[in-house]
C-alpha atoms as a PDB file:
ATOM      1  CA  UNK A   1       0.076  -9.110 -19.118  1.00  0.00           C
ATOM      2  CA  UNK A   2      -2.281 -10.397 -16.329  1.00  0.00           C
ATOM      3  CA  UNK A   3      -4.509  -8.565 -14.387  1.00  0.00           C
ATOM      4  CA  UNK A   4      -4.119  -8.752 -10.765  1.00  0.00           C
ATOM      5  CA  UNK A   5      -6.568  -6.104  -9.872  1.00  0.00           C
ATOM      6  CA  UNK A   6      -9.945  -5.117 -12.039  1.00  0.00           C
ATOM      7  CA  UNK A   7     -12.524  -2.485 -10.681  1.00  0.00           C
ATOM      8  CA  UNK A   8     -14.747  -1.990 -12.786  1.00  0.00           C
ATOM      9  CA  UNK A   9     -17.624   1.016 -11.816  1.00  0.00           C
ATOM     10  CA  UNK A  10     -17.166   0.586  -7.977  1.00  0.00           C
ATOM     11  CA  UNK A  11     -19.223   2.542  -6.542  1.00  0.00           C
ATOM     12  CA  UNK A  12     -19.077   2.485  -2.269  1.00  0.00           C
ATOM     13  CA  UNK A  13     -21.873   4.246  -0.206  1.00  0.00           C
ATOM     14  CA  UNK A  14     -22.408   4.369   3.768  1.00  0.00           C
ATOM     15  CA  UNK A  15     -25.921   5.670   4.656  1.00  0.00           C
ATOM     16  CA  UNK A  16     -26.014   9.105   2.597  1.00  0.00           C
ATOM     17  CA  UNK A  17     -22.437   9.197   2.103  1.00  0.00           C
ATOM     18  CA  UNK A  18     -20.645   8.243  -1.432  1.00  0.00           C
ATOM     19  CA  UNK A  19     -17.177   7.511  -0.700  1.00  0.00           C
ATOM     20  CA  UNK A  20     -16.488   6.031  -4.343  1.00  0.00           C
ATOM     21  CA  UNK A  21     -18.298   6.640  -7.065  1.00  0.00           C
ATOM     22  CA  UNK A  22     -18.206   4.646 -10.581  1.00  0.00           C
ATOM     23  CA  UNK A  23     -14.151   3.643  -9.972  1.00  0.00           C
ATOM     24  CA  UNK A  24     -12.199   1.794 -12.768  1.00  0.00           C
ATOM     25  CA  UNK A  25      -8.968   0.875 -12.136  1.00  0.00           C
ATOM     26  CA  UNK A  26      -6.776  -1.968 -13.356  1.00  0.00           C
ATOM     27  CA  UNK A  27      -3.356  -3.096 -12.224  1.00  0.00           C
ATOM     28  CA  UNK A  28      -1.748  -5.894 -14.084  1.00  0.00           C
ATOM     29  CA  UNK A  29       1.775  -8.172 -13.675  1.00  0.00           C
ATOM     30  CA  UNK A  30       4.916  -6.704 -12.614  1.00  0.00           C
ATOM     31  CA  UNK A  31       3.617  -2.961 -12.468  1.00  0.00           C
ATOM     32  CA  UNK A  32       4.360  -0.425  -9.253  1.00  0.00           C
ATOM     33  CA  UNK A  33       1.247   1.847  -8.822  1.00  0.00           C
ATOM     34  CA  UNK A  34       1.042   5.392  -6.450  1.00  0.00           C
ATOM     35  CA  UNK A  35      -2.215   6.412  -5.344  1.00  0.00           C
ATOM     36  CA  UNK A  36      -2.299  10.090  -4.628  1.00  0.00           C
ATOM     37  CA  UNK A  37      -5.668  12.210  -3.658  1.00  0.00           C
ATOM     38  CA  UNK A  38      -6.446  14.481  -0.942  1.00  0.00           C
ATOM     39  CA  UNK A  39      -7.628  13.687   2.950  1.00  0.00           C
ATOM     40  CA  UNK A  40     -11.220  12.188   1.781  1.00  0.00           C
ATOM     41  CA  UNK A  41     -10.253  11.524  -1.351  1.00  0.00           C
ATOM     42  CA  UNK A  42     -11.195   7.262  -0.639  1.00  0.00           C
ATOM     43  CA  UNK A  43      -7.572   5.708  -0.901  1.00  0.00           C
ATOM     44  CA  UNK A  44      -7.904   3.909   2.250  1.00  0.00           C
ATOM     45  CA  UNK A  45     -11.225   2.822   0.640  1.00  0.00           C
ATOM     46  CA  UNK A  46      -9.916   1.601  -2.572  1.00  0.00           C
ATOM     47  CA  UNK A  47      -7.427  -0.081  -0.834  1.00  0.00           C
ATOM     48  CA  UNK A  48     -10.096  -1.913   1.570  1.00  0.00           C
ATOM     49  CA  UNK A  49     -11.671  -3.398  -1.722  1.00  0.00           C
ATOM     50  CA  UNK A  50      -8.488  -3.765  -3.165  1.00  0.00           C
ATOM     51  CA  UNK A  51      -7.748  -6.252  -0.277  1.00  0.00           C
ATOM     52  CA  UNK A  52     -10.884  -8.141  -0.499  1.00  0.00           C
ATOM     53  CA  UNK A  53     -11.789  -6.661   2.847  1.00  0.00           C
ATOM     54  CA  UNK A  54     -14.774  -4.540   1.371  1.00  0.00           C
ATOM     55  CA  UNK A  55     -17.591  -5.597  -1.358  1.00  0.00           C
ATOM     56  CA  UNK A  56     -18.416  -2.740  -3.312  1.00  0.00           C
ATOM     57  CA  UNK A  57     -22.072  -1.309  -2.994  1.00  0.00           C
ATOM     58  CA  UNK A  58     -22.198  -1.829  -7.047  1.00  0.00           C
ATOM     59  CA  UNK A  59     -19.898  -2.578  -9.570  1.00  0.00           C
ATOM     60  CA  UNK A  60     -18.068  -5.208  -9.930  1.00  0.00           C
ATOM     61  CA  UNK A  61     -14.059  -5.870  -7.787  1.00  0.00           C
ATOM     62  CA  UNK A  62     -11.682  -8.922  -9.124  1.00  0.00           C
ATOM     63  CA  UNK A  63      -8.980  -9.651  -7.381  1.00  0.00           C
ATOM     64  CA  UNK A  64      -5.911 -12.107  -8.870  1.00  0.00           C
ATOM     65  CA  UNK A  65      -8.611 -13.868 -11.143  1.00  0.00           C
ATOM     66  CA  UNK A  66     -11.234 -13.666  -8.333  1.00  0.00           C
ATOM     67  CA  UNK A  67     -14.185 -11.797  -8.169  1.00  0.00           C
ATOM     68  CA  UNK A  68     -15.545 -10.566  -5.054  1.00  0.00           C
ATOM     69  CA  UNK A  69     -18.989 -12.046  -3.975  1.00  0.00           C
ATOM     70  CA  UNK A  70     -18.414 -15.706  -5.528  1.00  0.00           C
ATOM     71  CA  UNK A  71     -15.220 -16.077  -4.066  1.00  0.00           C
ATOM     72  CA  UNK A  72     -13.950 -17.421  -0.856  1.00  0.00           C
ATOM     73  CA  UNK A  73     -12.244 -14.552   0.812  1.00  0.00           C
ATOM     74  CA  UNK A  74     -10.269 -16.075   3.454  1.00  0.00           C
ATOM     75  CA  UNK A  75      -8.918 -17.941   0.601  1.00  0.00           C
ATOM     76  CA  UNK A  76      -8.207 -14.636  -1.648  1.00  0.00           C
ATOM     77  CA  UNK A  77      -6.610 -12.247   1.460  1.00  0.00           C
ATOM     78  CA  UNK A  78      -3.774 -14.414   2.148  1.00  0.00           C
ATOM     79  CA  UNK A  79      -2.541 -13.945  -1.579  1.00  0.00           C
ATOM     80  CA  UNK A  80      -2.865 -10.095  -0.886  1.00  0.00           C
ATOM     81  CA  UNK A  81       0.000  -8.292   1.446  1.00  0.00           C
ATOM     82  CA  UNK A  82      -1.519  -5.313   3.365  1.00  0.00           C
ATOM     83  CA  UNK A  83       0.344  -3.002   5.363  1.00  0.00           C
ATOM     84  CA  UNK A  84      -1.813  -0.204   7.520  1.00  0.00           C
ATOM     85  CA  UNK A  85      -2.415   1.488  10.453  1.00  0.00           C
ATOM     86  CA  UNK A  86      -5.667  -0.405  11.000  1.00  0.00           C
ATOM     87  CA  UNK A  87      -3.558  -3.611  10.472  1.00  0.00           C
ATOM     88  CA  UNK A  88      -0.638  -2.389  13.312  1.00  0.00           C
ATOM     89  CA  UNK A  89      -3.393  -1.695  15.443  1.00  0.00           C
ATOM     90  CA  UNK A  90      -4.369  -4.790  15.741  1.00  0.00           C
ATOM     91  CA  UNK A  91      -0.875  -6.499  16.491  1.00  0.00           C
ATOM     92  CA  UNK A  92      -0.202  -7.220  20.283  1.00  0.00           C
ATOM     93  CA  UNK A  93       2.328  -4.992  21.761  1.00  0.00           C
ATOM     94  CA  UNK A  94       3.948  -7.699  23.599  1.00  0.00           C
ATOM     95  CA  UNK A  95       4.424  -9.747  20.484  1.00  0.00           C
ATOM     96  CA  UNK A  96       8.284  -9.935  19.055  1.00  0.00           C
ATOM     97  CA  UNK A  97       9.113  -8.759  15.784  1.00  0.00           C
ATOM     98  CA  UNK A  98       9.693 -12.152  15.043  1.00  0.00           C
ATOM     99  CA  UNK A  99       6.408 -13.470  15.553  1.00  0.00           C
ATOM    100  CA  UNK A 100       5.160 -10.319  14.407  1.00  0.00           C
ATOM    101  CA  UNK A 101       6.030 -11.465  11.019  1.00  0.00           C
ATOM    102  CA  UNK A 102       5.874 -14.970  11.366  1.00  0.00           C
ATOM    103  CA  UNK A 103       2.391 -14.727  12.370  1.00  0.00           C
ATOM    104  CA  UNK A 104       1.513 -14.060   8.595  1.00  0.00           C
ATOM    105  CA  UNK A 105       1.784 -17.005   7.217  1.00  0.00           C
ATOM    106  CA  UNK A 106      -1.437 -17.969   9.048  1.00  0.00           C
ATOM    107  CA  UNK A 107      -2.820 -14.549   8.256  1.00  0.00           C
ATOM    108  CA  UNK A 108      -3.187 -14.188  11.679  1.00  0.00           C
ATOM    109  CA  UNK A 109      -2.320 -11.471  14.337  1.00  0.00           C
ATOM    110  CA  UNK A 110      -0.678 -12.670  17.868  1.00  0.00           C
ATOM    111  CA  UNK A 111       0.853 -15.843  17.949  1.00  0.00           C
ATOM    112  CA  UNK A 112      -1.112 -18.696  19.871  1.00  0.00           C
ATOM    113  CA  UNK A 113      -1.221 -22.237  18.796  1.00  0.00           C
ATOM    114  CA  UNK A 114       0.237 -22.686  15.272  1.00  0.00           C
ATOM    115  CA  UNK A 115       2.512 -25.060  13.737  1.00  0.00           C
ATOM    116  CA  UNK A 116       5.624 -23.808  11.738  1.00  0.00           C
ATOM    117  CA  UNK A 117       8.218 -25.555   9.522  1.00  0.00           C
ATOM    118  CA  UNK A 118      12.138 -24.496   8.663  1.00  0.00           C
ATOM    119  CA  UNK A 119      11.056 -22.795   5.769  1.00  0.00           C
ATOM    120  CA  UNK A 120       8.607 -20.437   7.056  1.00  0.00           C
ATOM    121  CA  UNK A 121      11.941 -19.492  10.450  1.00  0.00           C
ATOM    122  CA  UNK A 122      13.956 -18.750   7.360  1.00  0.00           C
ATOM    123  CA  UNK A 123      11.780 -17.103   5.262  1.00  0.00           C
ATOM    124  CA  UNK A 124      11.331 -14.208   8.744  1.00  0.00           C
ATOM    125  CA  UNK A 125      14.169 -14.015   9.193  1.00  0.00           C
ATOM    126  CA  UNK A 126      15.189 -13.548   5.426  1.00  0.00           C
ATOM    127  CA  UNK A 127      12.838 -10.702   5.489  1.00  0.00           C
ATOM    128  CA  UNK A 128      13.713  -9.234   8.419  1.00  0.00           C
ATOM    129  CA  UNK A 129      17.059  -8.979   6.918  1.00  0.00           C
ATOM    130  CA  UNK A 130      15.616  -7.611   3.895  1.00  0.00           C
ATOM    131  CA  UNK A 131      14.388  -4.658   5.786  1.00  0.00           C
ATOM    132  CA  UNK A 132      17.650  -4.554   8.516  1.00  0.00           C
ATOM    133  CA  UNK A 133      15.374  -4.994  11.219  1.00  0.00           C
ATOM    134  CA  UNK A 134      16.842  -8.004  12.057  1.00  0.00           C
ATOM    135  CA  UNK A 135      19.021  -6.553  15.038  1.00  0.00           C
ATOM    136  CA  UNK A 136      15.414  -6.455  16.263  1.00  0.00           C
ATOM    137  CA  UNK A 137      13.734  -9.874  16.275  1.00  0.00           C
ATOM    138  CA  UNK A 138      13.480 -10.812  19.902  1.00  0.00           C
ATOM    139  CA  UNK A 139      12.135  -7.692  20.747  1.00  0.00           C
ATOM    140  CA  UNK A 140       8.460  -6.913  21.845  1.00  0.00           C
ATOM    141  CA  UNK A 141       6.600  -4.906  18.744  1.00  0.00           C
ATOM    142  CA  UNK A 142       5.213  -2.218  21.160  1.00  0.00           C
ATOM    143  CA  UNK A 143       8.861  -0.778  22.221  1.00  0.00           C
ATOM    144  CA  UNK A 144       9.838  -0.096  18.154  1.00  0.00           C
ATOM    145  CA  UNK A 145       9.873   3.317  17.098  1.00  0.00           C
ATOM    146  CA  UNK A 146       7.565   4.885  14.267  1.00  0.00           C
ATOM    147  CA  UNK A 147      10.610   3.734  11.680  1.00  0.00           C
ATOM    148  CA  UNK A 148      10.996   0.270  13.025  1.00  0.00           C
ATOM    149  CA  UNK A 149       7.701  -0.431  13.006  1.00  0.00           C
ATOM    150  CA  UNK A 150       6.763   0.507   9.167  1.00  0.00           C
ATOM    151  CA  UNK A 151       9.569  -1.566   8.377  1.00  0.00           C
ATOM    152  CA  UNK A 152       8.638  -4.939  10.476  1.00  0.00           C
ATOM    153  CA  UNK A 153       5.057  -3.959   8.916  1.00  0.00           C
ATOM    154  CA  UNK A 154       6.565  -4.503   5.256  1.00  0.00           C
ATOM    155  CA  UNK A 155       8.423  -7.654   5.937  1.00  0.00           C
ATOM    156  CA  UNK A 156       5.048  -8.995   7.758  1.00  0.00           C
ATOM    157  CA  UNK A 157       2.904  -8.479   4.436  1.00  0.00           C
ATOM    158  CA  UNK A 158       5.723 -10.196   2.222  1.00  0.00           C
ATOM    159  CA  UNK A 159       5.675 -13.162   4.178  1.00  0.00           C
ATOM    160  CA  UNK A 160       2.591 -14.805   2.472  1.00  0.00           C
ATOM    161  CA  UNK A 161       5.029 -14.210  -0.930  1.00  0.00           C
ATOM    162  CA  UNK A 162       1.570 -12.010  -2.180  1.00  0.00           C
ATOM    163  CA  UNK A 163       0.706 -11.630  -5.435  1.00  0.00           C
ATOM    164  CA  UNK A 164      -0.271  -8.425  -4.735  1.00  0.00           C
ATOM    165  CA  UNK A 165       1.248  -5.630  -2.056  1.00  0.00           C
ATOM    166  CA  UNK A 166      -0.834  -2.770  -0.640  1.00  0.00           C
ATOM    167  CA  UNK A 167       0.721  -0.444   1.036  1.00  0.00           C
ATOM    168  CA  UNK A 168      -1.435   2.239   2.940  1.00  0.00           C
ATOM    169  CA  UNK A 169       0.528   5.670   3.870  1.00  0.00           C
ATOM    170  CA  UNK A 170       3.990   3.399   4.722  1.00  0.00           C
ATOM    171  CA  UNK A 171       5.657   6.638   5.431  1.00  0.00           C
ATOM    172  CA  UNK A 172       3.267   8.471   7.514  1.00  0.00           C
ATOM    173  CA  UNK A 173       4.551   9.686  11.475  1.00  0.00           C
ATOM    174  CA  UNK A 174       8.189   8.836  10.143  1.00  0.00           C
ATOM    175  CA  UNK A 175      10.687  11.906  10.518  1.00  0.00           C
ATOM    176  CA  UNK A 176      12.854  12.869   7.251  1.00  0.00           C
ATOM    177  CA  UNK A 177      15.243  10.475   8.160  1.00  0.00           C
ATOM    178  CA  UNK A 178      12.908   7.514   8.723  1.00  0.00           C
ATOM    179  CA  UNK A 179      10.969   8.676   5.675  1.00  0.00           C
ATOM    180  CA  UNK A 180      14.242   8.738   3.288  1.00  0.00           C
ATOM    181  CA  UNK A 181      15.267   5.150   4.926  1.00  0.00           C
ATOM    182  CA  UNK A 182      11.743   3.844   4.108  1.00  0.00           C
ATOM    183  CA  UNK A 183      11.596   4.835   0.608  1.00  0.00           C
ATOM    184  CA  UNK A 184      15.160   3.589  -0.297  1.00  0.00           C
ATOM    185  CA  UNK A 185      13.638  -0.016   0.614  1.00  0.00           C
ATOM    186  CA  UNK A 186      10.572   0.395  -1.020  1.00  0.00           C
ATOM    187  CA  UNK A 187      12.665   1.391  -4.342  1.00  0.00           C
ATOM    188  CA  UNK A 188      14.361  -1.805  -4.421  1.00  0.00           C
ATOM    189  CA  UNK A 189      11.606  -3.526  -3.360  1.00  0.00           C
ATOM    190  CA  UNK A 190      10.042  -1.562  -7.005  1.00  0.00           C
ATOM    191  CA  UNK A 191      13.051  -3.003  -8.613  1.00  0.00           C
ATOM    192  CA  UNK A 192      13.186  -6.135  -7.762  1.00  0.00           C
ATOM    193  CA  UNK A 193      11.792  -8.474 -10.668  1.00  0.00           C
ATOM    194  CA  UNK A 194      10.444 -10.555  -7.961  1.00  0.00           C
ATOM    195  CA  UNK A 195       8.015  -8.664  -6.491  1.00  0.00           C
ATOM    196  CA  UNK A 196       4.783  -8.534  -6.794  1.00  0.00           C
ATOM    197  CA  UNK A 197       2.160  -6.363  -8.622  1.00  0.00           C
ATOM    198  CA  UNK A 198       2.411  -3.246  -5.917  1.00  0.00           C
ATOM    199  CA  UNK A 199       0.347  -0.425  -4.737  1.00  0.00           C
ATOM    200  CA  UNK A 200       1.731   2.442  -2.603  1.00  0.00           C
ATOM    201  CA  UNK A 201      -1.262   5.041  -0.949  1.00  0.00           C
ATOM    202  CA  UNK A 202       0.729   8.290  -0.028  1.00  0.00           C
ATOM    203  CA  UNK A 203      -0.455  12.476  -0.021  1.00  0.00           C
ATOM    204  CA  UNK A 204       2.897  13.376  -1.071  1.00  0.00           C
ATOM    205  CA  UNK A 205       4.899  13.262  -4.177  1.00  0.00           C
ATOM    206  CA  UNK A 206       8.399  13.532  -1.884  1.00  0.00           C
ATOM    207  CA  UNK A 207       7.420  10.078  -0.963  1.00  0.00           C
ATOM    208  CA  UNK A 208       7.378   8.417  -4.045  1.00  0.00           C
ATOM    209  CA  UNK A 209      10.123   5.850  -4.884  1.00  0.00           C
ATOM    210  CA  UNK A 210      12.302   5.672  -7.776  1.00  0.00           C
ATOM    211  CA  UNK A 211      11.098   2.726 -10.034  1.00  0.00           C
ATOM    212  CA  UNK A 212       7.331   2.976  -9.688  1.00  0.00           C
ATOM    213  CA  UNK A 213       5.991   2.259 -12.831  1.00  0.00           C
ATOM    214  CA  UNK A 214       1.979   4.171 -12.809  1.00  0.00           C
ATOM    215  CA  UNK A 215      -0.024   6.862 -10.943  1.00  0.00           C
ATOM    216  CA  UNK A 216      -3.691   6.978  -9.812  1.00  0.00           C
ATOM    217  CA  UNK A 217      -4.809  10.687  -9.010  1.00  0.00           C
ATOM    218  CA  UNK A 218      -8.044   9.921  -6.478  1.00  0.00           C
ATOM    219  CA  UNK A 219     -10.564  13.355  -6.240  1.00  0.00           C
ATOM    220  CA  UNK A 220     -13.835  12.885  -4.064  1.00  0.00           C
ATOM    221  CA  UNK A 221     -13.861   9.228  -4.637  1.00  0.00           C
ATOM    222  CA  UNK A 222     -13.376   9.524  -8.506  1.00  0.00           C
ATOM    223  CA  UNK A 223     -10.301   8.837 -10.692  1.00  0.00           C
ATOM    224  CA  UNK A 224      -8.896  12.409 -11.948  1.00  0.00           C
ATOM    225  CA  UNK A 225      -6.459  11.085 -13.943  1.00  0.00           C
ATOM    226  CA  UNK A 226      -4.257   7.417 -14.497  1.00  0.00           C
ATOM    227  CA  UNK A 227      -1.844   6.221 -16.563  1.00  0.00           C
ATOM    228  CA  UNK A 228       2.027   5.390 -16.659  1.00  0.00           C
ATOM    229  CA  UNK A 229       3.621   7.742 -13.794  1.00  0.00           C
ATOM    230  CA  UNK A 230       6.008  10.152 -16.300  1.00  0.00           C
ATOM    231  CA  UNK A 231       2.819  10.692 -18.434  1.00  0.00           C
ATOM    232  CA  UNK A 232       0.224  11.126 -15.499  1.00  0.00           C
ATOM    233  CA  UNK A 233       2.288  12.713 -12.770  1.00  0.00           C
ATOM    234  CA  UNK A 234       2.199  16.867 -14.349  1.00  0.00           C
ATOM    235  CA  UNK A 235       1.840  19.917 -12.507  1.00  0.00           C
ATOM    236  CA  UNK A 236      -1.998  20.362 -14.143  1.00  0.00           C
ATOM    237  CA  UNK A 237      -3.251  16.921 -12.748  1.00  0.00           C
ATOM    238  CA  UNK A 238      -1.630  17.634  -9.314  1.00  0.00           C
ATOM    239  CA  UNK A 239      -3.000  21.058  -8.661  1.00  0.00           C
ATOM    240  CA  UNK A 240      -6.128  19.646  -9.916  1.00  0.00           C
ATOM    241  CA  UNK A 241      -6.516  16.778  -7.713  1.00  0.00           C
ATOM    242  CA  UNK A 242      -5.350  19.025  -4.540  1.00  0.00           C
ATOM    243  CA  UNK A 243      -7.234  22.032  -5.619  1.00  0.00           C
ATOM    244  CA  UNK A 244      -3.856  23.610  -5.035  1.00  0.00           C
ATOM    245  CA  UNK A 245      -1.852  25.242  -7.788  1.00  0.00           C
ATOM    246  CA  UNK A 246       1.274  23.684  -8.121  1.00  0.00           C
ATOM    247  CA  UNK A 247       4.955  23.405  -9.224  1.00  0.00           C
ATOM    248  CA  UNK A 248       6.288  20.267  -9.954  1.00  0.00           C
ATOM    249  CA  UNK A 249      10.137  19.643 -10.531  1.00  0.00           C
ATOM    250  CA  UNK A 250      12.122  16.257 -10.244  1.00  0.00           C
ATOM    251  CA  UNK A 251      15.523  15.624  -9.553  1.00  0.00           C
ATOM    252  CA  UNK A 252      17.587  12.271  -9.625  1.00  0.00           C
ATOM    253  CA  UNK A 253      14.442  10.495  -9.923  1.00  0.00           C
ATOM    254  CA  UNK A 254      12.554  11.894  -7.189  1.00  0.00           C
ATOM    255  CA  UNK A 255       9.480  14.581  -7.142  1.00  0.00           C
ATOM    256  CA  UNK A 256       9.136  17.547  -5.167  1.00  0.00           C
ATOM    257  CA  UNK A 257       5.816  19.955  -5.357  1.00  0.00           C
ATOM    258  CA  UNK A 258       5.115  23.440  -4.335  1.00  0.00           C
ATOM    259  CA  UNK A 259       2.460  25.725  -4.443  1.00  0.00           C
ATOM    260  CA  UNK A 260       2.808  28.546  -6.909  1.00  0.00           C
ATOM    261  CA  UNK A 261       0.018  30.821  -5.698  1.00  0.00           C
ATOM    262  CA  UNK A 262      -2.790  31.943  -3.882  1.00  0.00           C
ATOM    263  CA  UNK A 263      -4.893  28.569  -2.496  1.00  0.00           C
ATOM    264  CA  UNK A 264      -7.952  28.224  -4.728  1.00  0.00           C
ATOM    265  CA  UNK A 265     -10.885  28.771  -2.809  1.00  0.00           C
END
């Protein structure tokens, strides 16, 4: 299999603060990773460099065959879906959902100037279907709820057809029924042969969709523990990475945890 994604010893510093330290991490063809770690722990971060939208401080970050610091970047990002918060912050509220997604294939937000052809309409509004937002096209991005808007988020970051999907707390602000509607797309998304290499940043376990493949456990900017998600994902390396003990059951392919005791001080 290729790699898509190779850290190797990333570290990341700002003034006194290490925010990574010594990171390896590699995410090849056709696998569906979860990042979990604590508030702090440096998924945002990781997925910042994952992106191509951070250099590390030292170590070394290749991205679909391209290493970062001899490598045109505004060449690189467009082959790299992102969905954030930072990202929706930056889209114009009086933008439609259309162009909202449209808008990617320039890697740009707010529509202004471009050309589009056939293929890129269809491909919009094939993704807006995808997501059954596409009741929703004509109207203005700022009006959508919480739901609405993580959804017109994913379609946006497929439109580029990535190589690579990062997807940075999808599921955060949504209400149980948003949240269950959210990760029922993102498991067929998991399924789908067709999709790319992806990465989903969450806190919780409850979030994680049926068909991801591999786990990444963050703690204070270091990897606690990795590997293939059945293998990785264990009561011990959650209550380890949370400093929380833990119980950790799964039912019809889904994980729930709870804590078992007294908070660890």
């Amino acid at each position: 299999m290729t790699d898509v994604l190779d850290l190797q010893d990333v570290t990341i510093r700002r003034g006194a603060t290490t925010i990574l330290e010594a990171l390896s991490w590699r995410v090849q063809e056709g696998e569906r990773w979860v990042v979990l770690g604590r508030n702090g722990a440096g998924k945002t971060t990781l997925l910042q460099v994952a992106s191509g939208r951070m250099h590390p401080t030292t170590g070394s970050a290749t991205l679909l065959g391209s290493r970062l610091g001899a490598t045109d970047v505004f060449e690189l990002r467009p082959r790299i879906g992102l969905a954030s918060a930072a990202l929706a912050d930056r889209i114009p509220s009086g933008e439609t959902v259309r162009d909202v997604v449209l808008t990617a294939a320039y890697g740009v937000t707010g529509r202004w100037r471009e050309e589009y052809e056939g293929v890129d309409e269809s491909r919009a509004s094939d993704l807006l279907a995808a997501f059954g937002v596409s009741h929703l096209a004509e109207r203005w991005f700022g009006t959508l709820s919480e739901g609405e808007r993580k959804r017109v988020q994913i379609a946006r970051s497929l439109m580029s057809d990535p190589e690579l999907l990062l997807l940075d707390e999808p599921a955060a602000g949504l209400d149980l029924g948003g949240r269950e509607e959210l990760v029922g797309a993102l498991a067929e998304l998991a399924r789908d042969r067709r999709s790319p290499a992806l990465v989903l940043v969450t806190h919780h376990v409850e979030e994680i969709p049926p068909g991801f493949t591999h786990l990444l456990l963050l703690r204070a900017g270091r990897v606690h523990a990795a590997g293939p998600i059945d293998e990785t994902l264990t009561a011990e390396n959650l209550s380890g990475t949370f400093d929380v003990p833990l119980r950790l059951d799964k039912v019809d392919g889904r994980w729930a945890a709870h804590a078992t005791g007294a908070v660890a001080g």
